[in-house]
PDB file of N, CA and C in Angstrom:
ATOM      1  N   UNK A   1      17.850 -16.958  41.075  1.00  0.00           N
ATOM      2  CA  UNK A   1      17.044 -15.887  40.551  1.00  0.00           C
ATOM      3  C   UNK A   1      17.717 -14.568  40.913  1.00  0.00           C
ATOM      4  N   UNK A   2      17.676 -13.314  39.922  1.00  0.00           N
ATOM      5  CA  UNK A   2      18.124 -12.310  40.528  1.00  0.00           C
ATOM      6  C   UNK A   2      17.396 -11.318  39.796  1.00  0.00           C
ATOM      7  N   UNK A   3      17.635 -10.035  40.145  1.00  0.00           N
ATOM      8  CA  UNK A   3      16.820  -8.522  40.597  1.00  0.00           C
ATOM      9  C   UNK A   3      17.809  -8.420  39.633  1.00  0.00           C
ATOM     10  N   UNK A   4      17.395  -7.693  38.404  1.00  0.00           N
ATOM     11  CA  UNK A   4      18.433  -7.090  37.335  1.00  0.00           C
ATOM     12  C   UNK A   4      17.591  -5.227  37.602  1.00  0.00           C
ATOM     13  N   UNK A   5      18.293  -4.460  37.932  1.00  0.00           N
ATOM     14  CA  UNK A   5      17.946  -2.627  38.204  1.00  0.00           C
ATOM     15  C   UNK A   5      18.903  -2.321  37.111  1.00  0.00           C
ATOM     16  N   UNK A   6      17.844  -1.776  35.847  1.00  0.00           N
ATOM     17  CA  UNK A   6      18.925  -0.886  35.300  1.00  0.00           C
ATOM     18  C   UNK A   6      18.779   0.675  35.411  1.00  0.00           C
ATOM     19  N   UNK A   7      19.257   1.664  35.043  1.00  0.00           N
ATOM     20  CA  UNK A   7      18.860   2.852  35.281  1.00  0.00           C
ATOM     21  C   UNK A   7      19.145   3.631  33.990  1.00  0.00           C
ATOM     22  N   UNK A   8      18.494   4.032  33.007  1.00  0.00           N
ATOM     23  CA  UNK A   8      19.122   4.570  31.983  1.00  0.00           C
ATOM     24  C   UNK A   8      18.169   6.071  31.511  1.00  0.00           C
ATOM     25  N   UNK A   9      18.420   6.464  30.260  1.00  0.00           N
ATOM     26  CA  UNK A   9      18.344   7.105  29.676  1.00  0.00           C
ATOM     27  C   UNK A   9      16.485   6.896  29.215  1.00  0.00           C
ATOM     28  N   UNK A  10      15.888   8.493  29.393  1.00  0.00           N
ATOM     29  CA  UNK A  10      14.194   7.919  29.055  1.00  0.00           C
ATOM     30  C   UNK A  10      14.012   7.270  27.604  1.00  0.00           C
ATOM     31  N   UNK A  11      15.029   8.296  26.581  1.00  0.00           N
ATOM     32  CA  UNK A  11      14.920   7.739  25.723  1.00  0.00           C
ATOM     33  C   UNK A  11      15.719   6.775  24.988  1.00  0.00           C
ATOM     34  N   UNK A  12      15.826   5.689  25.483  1.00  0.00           N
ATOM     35  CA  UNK A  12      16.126   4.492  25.841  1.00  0.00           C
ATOM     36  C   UNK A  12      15.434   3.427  26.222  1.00  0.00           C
ATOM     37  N   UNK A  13      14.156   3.496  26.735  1.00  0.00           N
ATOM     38  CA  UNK A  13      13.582   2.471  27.394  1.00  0.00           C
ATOM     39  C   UNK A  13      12.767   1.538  26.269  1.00  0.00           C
ATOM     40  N   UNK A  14      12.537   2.083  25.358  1.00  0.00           N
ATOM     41  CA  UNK A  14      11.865   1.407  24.077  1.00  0.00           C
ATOM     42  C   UNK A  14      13.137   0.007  23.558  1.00  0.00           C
ATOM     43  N   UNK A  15      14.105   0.758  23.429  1.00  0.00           N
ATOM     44  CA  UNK A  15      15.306   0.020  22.822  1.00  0.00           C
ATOM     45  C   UNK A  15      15.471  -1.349  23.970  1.00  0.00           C
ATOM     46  N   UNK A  16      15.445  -0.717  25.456  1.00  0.00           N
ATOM     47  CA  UNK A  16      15.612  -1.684  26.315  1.00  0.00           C
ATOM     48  C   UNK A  16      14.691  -3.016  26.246  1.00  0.00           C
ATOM     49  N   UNK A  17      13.189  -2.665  26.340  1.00  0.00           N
ATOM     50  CA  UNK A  17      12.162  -3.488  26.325  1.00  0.00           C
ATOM     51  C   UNK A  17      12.175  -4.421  25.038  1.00  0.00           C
ATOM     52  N   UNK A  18      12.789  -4.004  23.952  1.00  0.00           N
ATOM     53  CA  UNK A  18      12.982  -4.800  22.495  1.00  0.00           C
ATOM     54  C   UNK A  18      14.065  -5.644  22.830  1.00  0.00           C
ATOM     55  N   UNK A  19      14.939  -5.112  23.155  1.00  0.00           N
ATOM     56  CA  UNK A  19      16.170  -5.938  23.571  1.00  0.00           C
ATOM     57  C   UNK A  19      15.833  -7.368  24.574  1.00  0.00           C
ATOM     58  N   UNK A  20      14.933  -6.906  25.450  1.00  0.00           N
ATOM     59  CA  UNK A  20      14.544  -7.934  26.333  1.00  0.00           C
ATOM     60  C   UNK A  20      13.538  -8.725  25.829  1.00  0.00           C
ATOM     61  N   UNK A  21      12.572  -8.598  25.329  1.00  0.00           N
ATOM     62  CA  UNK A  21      11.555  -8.866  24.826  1.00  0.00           C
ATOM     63  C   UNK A  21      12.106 -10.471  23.507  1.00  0.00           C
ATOM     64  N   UNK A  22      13.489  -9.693  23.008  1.00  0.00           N
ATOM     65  CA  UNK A  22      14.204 -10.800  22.202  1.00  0.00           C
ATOM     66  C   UNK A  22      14.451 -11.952  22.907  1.00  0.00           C
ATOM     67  N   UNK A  23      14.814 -11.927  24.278  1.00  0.00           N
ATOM     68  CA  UNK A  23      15.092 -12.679  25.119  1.00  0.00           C
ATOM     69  C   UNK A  23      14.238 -13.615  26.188  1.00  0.00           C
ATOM     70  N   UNK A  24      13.024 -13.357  25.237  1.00  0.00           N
ATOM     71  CA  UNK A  24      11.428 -13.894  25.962  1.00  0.00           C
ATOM     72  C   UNK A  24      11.195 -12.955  27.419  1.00  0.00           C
ATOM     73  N   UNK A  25      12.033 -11.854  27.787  1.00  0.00           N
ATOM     74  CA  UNK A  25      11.588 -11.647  28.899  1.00  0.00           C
ATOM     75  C   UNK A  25      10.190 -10.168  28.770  1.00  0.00           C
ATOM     76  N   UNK A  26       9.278 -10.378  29.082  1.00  0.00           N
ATOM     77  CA  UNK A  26       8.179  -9.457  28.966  1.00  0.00           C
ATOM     78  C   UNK A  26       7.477  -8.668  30.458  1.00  0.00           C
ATOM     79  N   UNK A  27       7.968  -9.559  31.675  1.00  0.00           N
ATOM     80  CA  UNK A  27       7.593  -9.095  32.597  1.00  0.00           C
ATOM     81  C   UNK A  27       8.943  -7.665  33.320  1.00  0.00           C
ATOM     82  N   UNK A  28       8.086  -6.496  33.153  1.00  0.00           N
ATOM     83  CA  UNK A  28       9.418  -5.389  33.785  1.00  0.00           C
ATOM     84  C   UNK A  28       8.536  -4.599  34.958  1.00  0.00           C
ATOM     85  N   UNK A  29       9.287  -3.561  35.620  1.00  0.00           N
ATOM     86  CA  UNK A  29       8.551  -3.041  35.906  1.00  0.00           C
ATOM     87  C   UNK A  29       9.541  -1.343  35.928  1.00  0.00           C
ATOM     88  N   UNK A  30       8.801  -0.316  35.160  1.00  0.00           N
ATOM     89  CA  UNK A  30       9.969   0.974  34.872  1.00  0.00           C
ATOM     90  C   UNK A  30       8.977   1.661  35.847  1.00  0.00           C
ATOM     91  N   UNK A  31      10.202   2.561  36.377  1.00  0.00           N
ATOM     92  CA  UNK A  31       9.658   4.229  37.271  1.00  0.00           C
ATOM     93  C   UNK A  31      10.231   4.869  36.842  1.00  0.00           C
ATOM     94  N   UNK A  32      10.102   6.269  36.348  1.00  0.00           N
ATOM     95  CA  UNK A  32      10.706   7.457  36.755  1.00  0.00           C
ATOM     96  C   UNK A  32      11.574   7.741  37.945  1.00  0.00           C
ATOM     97  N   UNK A  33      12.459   8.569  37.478  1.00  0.00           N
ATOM     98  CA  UNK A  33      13.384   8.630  38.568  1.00  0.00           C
ATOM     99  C   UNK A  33      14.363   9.733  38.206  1.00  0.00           C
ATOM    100  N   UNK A  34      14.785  10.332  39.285  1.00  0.00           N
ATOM    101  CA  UNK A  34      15.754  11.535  39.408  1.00  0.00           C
ATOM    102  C   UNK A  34      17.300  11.175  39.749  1.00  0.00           C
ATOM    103  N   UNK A  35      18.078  11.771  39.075  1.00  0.00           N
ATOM    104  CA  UNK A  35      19.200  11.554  40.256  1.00  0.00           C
ATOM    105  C   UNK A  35      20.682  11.660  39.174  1.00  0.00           C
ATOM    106  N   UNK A  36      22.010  11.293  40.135  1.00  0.00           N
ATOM    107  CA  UNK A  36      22.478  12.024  39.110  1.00  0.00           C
ATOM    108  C   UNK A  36      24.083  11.025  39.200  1.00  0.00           C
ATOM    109  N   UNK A  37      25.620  11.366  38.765  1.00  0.00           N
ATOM    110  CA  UNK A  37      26.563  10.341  38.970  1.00  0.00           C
ATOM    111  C   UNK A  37      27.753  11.577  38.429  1.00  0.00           C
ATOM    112  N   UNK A  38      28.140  10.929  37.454  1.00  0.00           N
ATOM    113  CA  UNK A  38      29.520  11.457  36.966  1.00  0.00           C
ATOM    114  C   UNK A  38      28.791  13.127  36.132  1.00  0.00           C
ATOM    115  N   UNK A  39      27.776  12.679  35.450  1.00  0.00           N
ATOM    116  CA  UNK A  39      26.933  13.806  34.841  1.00  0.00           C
ATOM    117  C   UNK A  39      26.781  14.941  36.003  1.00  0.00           C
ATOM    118  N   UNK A  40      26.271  15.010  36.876  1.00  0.00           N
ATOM    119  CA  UNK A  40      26.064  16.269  37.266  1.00  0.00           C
ATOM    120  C   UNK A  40      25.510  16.913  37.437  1.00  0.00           C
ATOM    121  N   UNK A  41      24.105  17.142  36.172  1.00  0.00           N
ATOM    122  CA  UNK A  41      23.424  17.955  35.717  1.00  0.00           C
ATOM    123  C   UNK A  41      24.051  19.018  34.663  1.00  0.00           C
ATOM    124  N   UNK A  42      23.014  20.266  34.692  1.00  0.00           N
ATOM    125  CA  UNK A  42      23.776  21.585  33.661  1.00  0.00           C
ATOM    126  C   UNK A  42      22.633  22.479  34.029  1.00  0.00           C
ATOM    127  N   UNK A  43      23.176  23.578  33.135  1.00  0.00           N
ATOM    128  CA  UNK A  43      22.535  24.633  33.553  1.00  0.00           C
ATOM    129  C   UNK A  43      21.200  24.882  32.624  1.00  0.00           C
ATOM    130  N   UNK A  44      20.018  25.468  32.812  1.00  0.00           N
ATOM    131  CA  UNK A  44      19.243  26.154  31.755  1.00  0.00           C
ATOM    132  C   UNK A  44      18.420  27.462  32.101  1.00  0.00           C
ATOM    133  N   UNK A  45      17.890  27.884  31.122  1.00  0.00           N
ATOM    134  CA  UNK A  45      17.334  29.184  31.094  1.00  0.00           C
ATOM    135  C   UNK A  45      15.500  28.886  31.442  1.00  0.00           C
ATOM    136  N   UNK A  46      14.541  29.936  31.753  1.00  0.00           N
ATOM    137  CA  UNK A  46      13.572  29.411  32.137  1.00  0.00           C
ATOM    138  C   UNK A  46      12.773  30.823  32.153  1.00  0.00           C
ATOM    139  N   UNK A  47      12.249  31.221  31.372  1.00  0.00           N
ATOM    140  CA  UNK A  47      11.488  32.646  31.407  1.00  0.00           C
ATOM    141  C   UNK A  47      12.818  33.946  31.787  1.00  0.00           C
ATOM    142  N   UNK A  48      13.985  33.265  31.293  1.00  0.00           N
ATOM    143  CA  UNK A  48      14.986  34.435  31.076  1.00  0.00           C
ATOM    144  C   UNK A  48      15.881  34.324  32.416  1.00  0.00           C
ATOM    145  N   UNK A  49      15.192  33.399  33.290  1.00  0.00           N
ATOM    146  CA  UNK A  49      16.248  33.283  34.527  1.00  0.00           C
ATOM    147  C   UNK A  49      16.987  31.815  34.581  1.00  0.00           C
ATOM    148  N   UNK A  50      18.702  32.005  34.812  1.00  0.00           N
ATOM    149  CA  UNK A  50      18.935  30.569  34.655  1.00  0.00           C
ATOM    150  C   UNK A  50      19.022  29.902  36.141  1.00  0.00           C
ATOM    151  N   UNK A  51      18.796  28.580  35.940  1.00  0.00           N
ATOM    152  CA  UNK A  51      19.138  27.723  37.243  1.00  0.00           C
ATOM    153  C   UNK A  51      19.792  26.130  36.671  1.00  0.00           C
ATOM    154  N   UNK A  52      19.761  25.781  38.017  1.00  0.00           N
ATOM    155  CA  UNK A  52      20.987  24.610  37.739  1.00  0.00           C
ATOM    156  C   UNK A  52      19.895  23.676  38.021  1.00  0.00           C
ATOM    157  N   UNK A  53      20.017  22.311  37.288  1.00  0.00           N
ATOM    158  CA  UNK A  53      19.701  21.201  37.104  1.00  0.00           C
ATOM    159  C   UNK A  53      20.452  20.131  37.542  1.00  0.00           C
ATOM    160  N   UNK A  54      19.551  19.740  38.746  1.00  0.00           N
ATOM    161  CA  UNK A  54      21.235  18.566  39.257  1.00  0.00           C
ATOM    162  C   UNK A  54      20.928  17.451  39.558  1.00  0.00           C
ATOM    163  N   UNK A  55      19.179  17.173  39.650  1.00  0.00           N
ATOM    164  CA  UNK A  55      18.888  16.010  39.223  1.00  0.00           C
ATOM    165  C   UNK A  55      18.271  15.498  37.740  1.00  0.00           C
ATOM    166  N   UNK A  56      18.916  14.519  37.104  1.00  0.00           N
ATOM    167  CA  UNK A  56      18.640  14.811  36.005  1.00  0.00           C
ATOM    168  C   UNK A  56      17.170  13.719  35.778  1.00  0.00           C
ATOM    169  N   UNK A  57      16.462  13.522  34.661  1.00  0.00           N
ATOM    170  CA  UNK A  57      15.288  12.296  34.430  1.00  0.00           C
ATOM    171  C   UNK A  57      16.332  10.909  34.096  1.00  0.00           C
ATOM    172  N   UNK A  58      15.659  10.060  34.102  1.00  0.00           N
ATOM    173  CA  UNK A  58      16.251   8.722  34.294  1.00  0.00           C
ATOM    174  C   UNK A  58      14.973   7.997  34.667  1.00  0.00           C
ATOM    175  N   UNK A  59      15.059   6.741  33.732  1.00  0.00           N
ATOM    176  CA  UNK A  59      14.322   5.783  33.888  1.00  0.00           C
ATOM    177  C   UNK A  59      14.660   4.901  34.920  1.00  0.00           C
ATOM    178  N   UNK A  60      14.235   3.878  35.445  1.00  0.00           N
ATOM    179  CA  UNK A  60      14.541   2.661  36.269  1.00  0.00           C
ATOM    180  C   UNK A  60      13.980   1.391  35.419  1.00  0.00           C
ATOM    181  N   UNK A  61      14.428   0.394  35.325  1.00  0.00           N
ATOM    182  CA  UNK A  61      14.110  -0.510  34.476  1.00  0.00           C
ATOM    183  C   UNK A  61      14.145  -1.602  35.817  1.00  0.00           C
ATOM    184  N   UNK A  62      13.003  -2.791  36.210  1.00  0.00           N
ATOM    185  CA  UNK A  62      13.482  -3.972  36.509  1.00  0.00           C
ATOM    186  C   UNK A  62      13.084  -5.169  36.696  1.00  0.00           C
ATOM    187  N   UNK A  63      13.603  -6.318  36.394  1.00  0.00           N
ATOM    188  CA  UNK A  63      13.167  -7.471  36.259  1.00  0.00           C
ATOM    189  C   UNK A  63      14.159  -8.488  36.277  1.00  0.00           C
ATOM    190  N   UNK A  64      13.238 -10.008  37.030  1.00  0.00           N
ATOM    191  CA  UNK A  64      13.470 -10.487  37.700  1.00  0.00           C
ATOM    192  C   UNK A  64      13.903 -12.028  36.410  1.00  0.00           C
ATOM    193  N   UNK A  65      14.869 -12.652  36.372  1.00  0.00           N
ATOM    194  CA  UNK A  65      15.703 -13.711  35.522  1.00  0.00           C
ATOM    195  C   UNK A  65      16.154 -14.389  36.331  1.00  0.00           C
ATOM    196  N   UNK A  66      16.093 -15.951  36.002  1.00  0.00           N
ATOM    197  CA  UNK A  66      16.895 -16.789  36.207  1.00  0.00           C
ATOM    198  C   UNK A  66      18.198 -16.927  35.897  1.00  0.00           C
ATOM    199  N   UNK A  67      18.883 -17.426  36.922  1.00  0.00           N
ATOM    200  CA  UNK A  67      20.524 -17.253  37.032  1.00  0.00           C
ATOM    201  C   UNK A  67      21.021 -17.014  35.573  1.00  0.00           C
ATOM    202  N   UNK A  68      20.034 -18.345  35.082  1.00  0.00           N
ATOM    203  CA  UNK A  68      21.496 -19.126  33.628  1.00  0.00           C
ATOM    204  C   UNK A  68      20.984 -17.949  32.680  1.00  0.00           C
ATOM    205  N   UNK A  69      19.953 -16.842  32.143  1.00  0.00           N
ATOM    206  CA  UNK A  69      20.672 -15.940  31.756  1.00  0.00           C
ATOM    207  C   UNK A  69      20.798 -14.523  32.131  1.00  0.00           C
ATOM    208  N   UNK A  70      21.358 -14.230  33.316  1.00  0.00           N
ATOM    209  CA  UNK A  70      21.553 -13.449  33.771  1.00  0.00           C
ATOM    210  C   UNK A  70      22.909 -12.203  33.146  1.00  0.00           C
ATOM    211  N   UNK A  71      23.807 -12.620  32.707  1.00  0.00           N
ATOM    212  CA  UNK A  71      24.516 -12.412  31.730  1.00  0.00           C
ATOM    213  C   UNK A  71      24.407 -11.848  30.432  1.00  0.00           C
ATOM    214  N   UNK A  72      23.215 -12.547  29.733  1.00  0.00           N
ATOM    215  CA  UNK A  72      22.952 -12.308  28.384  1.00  0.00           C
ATOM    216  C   UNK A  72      21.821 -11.183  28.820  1.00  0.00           C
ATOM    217  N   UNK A  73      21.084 -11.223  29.636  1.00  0.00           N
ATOM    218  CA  UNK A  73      20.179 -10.031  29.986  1.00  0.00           C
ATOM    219  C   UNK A  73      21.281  -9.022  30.582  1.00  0.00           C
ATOM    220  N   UNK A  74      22.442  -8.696  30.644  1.00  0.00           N
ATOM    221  CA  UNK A  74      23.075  -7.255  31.275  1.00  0.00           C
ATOM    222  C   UNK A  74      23.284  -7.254  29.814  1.00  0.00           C
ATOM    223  N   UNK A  75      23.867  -8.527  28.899  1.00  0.00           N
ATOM    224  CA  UNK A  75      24.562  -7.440  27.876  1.00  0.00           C
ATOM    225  C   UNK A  75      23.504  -6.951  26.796  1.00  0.00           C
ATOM    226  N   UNK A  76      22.508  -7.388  27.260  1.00  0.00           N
ATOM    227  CA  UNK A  76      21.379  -6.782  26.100  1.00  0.00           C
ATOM    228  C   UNK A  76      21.047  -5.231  26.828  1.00  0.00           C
ATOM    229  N   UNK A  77      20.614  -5.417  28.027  1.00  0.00           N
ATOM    230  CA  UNK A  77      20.531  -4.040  28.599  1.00  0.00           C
ATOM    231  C   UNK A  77      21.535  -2.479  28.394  1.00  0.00           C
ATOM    232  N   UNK A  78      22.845  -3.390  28.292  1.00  0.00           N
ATOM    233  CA  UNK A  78      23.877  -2.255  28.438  1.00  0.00           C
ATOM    234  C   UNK A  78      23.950  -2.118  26.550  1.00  0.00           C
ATOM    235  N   UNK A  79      23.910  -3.094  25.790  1.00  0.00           N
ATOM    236  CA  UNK A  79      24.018  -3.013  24.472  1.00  0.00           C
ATOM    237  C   UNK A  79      22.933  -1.490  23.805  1.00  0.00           C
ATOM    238  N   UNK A  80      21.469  -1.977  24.257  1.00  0.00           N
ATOM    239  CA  UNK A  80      20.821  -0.795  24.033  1.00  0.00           C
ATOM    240  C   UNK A  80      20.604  -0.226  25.077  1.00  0.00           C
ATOM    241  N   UNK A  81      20.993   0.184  25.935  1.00  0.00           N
ATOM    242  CA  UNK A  81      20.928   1.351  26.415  1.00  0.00           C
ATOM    243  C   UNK A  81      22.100   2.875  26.317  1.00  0.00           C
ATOM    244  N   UNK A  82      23.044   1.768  25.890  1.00  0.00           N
ATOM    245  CA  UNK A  82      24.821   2.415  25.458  1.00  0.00           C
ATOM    246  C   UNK A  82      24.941   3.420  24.708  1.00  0.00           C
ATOM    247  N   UNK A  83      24.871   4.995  24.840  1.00  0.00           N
ATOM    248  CA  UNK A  83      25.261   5.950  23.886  1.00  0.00           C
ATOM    249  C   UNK A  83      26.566   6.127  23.499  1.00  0.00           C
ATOM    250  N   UNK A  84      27.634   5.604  24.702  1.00  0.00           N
ATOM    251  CA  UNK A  84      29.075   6.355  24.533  1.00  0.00           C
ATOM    252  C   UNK A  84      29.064   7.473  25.367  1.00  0.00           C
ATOM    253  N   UNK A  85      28.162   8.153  26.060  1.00  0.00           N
ATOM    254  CA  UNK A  85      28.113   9.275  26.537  1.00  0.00           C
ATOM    255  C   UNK A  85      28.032   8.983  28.442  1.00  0.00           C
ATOM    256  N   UNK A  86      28.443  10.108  29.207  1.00  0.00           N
ATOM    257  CA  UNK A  86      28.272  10.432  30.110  1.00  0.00           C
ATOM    258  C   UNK A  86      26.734  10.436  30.674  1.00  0.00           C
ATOM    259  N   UNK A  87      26.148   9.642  31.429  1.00  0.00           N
ATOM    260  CA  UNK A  87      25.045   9.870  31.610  1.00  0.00           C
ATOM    261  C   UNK A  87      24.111   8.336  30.853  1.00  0.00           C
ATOM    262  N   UNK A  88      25.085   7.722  31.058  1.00  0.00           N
ATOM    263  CA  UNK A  88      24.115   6.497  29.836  1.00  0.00           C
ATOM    264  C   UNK A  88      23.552   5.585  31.181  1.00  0.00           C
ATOM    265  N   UNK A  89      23.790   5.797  32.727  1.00  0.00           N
ATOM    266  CA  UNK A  89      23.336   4.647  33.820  1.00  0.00           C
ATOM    267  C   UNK A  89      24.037   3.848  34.119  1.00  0.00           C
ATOM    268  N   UNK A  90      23.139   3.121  34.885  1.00  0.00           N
ATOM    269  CA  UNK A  90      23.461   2.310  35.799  1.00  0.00           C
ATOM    270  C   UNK A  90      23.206   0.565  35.260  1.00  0.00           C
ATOM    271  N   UNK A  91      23.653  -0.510  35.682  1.00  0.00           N
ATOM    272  CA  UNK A  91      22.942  -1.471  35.927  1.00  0.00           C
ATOM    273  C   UNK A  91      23.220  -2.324  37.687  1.00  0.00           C
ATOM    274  N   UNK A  92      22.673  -2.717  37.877  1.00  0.00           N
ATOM    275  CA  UNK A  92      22.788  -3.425  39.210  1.00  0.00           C
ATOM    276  C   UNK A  92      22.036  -4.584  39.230  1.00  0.00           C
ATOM    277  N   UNK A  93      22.622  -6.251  40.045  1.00  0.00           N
ATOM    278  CA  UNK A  93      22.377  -7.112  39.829  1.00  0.00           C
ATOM    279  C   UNK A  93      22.351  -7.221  41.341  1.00  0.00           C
ATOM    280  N   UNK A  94      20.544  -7.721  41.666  1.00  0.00           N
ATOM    281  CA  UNK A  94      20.546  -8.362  43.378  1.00  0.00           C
ATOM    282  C   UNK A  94      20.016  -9.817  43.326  1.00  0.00           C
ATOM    283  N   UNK A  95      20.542 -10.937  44.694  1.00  0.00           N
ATOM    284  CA  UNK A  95      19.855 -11.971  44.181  1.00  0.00           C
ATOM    285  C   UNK A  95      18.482 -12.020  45.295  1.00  0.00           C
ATOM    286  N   UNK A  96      18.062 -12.811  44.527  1.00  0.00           N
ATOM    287  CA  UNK A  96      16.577 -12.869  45.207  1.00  0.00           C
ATOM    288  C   UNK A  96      16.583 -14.275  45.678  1.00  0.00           C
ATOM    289  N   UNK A  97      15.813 -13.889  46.875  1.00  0.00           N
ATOM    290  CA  UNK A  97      15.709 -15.494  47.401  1.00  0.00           C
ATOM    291  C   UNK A  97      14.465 -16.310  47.160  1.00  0.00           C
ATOM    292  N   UNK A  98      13.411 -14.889  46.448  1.00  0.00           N
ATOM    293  CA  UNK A  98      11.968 -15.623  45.804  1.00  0.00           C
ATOM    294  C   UNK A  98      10.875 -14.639  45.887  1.00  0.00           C
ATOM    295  N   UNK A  99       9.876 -14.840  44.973  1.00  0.00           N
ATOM    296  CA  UNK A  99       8.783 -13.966  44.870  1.00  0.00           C
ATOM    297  C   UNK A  99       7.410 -14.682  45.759  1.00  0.00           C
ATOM    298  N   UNK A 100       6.587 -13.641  45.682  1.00  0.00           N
ATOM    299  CA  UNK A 100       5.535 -14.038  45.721  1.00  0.00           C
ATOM    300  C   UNK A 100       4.414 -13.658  44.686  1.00  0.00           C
ATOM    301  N   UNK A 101       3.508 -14.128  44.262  1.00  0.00           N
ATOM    302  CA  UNK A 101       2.204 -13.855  42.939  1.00  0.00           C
ATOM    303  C   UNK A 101       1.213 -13.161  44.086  1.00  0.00           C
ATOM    304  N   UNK A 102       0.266 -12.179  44.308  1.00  0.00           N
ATOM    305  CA  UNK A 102      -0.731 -11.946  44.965  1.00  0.00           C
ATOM    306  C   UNK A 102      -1.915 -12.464  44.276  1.00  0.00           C
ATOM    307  N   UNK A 103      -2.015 -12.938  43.329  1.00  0.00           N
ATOM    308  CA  UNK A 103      -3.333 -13.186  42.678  1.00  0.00           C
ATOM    309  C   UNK A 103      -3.082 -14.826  42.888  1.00  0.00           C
ATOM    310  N   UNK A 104      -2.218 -15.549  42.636  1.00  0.00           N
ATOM    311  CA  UNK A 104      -2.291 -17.209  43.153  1.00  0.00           C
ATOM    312  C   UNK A 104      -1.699 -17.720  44.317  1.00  0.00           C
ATOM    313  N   UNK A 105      -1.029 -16.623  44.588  1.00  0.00           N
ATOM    314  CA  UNK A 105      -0.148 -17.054  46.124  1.00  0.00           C
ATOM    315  C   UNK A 105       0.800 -18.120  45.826  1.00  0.00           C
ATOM    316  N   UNK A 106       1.084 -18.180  44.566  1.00  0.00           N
ATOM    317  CA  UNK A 106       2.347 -19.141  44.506  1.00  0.00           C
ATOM    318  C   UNK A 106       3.775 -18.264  45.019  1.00  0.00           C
ATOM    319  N   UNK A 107       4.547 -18.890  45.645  1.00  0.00           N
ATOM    320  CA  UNK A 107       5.949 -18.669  46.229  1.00  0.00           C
ATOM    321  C   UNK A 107       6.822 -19.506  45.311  1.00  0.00           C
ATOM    322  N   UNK A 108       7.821 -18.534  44.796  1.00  0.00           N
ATOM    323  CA  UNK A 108       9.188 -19.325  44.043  1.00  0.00           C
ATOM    324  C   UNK A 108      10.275 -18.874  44.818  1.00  0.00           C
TER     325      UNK A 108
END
């Protein structure tokens, strides 16, 4: 089993969830999130005064797959989430050694 974290673009997360959703997977869980990489941030204006922007918005995407397709879930993730651009995220793959349910107390 493993922890698939992707980190992308807000508007992106629709594309992501379709993408996965193809793949029977329906359970995610997204946050908001700040932060920044090769992008940087930029500058903007704001009642006529400018300031710098250096954490930028970014989604967090994540959910939990069995090994055998672990693979086909990055390339669906990176497929739609992919602009070509600077700033398109992250993905990261952790393994898990098992969940727990709070409502049945089953352990996998």
């Amino acid at each position: 089993m493993k922890l698939i974290k992707a980190i992308v673009r807000p508007n992106k997360v629709d594309e992501v969830k379709e993408a996965l959703g193809k793949l029977s997977i329906s359970g995610m869980t997204v946050t908001e999130v700040r932060g920044h990489g090769k992008q940087k941030g930029h500058t903007a204006v704001y009642r006529g005064k400018e300031y710098n922007v250096s954490l930028l918005p970014k989604m967090e995407i994540e959910v939990v797959v069995s090994d055998g397709i672990v693979d086909e879930t990055i390339r669906a993730i990176i497929q739609a989430a992919r602009t070509g651009e600077i700033g398109d995220g992250r993905v990261f793959v952790r393994r898990e050694r098992s969940h727990l349910s709070p409502r049945t107390k089953d352990s996998r």
